[in-house]
Protein backbone atom coordinates (compact mmCIF):
# COMPACT_ATOMS: atom_id res chain seq x y z
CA UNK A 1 113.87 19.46 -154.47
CA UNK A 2 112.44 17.35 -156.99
CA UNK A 3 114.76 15.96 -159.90
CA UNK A 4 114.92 17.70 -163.07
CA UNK A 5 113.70 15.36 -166.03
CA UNK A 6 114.67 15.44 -170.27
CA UNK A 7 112.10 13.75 -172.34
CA UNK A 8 113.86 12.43 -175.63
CA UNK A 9 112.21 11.70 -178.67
CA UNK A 10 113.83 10.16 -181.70
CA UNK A 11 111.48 10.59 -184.79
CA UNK A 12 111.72 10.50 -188.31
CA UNK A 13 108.61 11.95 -190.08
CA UNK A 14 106.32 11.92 -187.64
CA UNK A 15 104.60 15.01 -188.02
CA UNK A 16 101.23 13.98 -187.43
CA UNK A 17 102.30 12.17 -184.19
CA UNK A 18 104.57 14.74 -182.59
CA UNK A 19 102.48 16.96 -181.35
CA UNK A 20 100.60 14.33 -179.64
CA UNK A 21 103.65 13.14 -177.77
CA UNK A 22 105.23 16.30 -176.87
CA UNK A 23 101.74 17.45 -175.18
CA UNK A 24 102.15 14.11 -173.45
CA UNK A 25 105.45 14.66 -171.66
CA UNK A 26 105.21 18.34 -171.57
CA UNK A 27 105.74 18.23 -167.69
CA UNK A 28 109.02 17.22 -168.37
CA UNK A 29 111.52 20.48 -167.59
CA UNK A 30 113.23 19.59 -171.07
CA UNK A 31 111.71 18.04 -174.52
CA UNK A 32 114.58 17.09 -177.18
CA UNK A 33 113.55 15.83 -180.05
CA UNK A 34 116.30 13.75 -182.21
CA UNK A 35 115.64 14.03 -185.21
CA UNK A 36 116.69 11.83 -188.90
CA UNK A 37 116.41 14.74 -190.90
CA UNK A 38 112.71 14.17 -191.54
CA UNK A 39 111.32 16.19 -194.54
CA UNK A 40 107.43 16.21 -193.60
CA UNK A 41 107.92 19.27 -191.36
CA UNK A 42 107.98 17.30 -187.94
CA UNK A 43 111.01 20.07 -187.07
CA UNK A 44 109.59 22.89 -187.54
CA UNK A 45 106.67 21.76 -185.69
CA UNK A 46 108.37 20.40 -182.61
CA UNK A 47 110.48 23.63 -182.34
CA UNK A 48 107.21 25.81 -182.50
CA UNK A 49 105.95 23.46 -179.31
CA UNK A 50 109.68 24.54 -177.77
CA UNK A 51 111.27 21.26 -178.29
CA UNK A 52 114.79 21.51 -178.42
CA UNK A 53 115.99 19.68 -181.59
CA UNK A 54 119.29 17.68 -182.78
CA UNK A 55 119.43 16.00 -185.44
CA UNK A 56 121.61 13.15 -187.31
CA UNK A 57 121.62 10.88 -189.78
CA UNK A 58 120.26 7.57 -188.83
CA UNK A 59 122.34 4.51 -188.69
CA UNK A 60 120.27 2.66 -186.33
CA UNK A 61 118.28 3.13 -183.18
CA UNK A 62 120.96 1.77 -180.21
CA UNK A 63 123.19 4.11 -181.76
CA UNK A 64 120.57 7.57 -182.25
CA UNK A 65 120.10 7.10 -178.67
CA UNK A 66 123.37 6.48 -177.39
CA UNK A 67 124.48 9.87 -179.26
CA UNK A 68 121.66 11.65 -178.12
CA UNK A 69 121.41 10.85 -174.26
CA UNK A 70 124.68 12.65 -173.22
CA UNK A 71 123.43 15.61 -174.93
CA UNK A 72 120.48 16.16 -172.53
CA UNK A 73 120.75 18.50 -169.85
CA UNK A 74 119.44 16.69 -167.03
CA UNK A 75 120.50 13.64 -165.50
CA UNK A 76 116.91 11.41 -165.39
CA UNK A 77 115.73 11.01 -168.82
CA UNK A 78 112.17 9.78 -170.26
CA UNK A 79 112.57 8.35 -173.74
CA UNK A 80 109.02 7.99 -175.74
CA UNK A 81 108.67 7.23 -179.57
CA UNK A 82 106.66 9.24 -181.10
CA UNK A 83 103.94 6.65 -181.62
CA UNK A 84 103.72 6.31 -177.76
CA UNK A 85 101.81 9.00 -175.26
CA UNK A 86 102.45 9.44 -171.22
CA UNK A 87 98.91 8.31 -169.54
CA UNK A 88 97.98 11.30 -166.79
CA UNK A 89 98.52 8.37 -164.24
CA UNK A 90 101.83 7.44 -165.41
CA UNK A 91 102.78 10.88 -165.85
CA UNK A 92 101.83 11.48 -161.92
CA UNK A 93 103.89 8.64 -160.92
CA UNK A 94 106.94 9.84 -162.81
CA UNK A 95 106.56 12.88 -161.16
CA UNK A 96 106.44 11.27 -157.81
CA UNK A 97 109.69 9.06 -158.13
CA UNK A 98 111.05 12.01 -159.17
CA UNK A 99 109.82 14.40 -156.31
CA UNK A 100 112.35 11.57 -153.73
CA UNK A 101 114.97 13.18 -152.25
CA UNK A 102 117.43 10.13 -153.17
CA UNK A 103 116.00 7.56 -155.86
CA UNK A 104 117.41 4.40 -155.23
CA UNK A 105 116.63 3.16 -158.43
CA UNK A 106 118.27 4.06 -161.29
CA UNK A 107 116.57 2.65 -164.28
CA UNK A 108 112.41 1.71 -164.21
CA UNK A 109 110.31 -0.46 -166.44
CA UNK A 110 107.06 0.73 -167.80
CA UNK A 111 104.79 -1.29 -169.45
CA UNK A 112 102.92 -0.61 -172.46
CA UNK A 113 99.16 -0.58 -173.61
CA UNK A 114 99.01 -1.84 -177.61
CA UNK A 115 97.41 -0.96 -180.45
CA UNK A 116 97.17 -2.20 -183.95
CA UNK A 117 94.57 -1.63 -186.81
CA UNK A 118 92.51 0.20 -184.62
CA UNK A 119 92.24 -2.07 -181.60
CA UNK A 120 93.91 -3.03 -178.31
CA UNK A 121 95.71 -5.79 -178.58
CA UNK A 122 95.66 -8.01 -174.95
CA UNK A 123 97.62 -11.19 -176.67
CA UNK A 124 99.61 -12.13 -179.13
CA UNK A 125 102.85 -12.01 -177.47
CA UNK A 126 101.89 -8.12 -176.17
CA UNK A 127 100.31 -8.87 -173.37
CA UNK A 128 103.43 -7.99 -171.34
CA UNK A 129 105.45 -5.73 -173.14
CA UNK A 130 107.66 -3.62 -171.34
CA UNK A 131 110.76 -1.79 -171.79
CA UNK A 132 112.60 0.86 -170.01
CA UNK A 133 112.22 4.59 -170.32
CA UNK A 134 112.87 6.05 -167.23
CA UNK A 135 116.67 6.26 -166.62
CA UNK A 136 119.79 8.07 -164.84
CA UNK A 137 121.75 8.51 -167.65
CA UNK A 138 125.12 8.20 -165.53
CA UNK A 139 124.15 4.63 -165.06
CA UNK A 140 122.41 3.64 -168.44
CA UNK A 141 122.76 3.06 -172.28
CA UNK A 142 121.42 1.12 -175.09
CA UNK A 143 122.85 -1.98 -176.00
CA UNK A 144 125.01 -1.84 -179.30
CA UNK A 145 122.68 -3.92 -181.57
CA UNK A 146 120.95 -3.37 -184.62
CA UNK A 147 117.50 -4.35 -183.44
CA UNK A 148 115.44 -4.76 -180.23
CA UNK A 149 117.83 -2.83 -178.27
CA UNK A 150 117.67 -1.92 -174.85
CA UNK A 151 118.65 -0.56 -171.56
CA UNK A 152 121.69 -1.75 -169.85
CA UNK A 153 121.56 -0.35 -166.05
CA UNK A 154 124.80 -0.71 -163.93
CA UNK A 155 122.54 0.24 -161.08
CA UNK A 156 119.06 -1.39 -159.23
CA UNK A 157 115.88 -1.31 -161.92
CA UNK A 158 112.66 -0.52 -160.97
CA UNK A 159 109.19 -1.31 -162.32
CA UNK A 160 106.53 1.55 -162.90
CA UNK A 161 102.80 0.48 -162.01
CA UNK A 162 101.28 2.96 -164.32
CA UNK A 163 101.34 1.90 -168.62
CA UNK A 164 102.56 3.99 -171.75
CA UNK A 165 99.78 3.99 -174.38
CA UNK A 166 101.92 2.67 -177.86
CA UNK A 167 100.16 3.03 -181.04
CA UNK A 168 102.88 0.95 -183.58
CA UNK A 169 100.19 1.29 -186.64
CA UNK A 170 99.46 4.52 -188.71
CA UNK A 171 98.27 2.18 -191.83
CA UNK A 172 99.02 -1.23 -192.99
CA UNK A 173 101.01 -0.49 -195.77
CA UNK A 174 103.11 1.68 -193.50
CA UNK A 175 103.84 -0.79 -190.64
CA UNK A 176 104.56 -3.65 -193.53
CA UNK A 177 107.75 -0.99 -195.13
CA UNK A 178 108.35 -0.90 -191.10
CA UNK A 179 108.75 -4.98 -191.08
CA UNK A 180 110.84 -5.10 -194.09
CA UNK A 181 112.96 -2.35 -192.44
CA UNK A 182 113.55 -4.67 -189.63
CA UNK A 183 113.98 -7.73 -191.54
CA UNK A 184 116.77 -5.76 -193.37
CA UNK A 185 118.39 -5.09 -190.05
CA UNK A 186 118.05 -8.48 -188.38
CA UNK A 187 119.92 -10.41 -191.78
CA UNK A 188 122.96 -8.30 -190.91
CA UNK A 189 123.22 -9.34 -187.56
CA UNK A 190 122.07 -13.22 -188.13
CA UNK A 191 124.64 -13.16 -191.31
CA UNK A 192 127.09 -13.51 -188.16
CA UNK A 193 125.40 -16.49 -186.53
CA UNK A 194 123.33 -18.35 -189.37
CA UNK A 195 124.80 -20.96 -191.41
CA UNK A 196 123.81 -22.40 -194.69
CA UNK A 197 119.99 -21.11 -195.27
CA UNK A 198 117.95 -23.88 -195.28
CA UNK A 199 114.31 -25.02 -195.35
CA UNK A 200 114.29 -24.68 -191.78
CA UNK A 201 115.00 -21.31 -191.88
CA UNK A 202 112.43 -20.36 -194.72
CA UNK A 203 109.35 -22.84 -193.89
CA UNK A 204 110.01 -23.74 -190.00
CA UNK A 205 110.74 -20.93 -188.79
CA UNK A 206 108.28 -18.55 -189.79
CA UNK A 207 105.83 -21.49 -189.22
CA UNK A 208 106.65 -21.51 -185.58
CA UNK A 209 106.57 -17.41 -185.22
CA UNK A 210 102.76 -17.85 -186.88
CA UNK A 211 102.24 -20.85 -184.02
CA UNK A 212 103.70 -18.95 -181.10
CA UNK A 213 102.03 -16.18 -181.60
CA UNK A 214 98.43 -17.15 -183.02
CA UNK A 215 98.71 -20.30 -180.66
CA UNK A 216 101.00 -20.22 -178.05
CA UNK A 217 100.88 -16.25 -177.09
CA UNK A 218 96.54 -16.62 -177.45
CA UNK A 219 96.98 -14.37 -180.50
CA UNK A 220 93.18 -16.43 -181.52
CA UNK A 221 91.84 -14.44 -178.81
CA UNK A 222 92.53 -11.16 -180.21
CA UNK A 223 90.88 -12.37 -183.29
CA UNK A 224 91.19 -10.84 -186.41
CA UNK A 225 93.68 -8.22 -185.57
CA UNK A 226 95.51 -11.16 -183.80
CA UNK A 227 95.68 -13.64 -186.65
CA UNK A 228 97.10 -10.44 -188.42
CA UNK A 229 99.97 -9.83 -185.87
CA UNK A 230 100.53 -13.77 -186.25
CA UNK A 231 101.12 -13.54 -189.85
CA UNK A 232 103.38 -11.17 -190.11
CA UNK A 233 105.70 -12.47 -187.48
CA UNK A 234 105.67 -15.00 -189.86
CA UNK A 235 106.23 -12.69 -192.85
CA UNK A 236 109.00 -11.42 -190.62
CA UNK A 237 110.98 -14.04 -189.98
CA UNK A 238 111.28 -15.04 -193.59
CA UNK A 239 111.77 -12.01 -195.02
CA UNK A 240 115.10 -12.06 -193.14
CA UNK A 241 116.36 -14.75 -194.23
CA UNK A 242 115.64 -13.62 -197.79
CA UNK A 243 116.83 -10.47 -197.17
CA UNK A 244 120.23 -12.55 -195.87
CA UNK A 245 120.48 -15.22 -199.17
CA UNK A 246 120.31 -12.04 -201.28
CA UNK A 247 122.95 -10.11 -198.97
CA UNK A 248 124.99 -12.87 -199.11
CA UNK A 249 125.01 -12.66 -202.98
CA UNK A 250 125.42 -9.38 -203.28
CA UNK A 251 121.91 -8.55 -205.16
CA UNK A 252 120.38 -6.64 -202.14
């Protein structure tokens, strides 16, 4: 008897994406959708595609996850962001790990396909993205951190061969309030390692994330769309240390 799988989808206004990614894991035998109180309608059009729905308030992501995977019926659990769709062939290979009697495995890394401004991006420090989505939830939860969380597995990981197809970029001004959301996130947790703010930390530093990833990660190659992605890394990095002088004096 094949294992019974919960697809989990944290969103916060994503109405014109959730429909999308429900269709895309609707093999699953349960779809709950976590929601931030979104006010775009993405509820009431998940629950009308028979998505079960919770919702909370958003602190921040290690934490909307943590809350929400006990809450899902089934042990084995595929989380997807709403910006990200199940391939057919990945979709067939979850359903054969699945289909084992015993899975010795208890967490599995899929790699994802990326898009930005309307192209696939094959460099710029994307080449090999992966995280992990498929999980026993008896054996797995998100690291406690504001940013860039991820799995921690007490049990054997295991990598997927088949990709998730991630599309980070609805428009530009969009994904740039997305940066600065994450820039306002990463100065609270550097406030706790990061001394005096220097001009290391404002020119160097987001210097070297334009270098690694233009340079370094081949971002040249994806050309325009890659000099882009180099950019704001840069943009990025000092943002948060902006974001961390103001914090620091109280005028955020």
């Amino acid at each position: 008897m094949a294992h019974q799988l919960t697809a989990l989808i944290p969103t916060k206004n994503e109405v014109n994406n959730i429909e999308a990614v429900i269709a895309s894991v609707s093999f699953a035998d349960e779809i709950l959708v976590v929601d931030s109180f979104s006010t775009d309608g993405t509820v009431e059009k998940a629950m009308n595609l028979g998505a079960k729905i919770l919702q909370r308030t958003f602190d921040y992501h290690a934490a909307q996850k943590n809350w929400a995977i006990p809450q899902a019926k089934h042990d084995w659990i595929l989380l997807v962001d709403a910006d990200e769709r199940v391939t057919p062939e990945l979709k067939k290979e979850i359903i054969s790990v699945l289909q084992q009697k015993e899975i010795k495995e208890k967490a599995f890394w899929i790699k994802r396909i990326n898009h930005f401004m309307g192209q696939r991006v094959h460099y710029s420090g994307w080449r090999n993205d992966a995280v992990i989505r498929l999980f026993d939830k008896k054996y797995s939860r998100y690291e406690d951190i504001f940013v860039h969380e991820e799995i921690i597995c007490t049990g054997t990981t295991g990598k997927l061969k088949h990709k998730l197809s991630h599309n980070t970029y609805k428009n530009f001004d969009a994904f740039i309030q997305k940066m600065n959301r994450y820039a306002t996130q990463q100065a609270k947790v550097y406030d706790l390692k990061t001394g005096k703010i220097t001009p290391y930390h404002l020119v160097l530093k987001p210097f070297w994330g334009f270098f690694k990833h233009y340079i370094v990660q081949s971002g040249f190659r994806d050309g325009f769309v890659g000099f882009t992605i180099g950019y704001i890394q840069a943009y990025v990095v000092f943002m948060r240390y902006v974001k961390l002088w103001l914090l620091r004096k109280n005028r955020s």
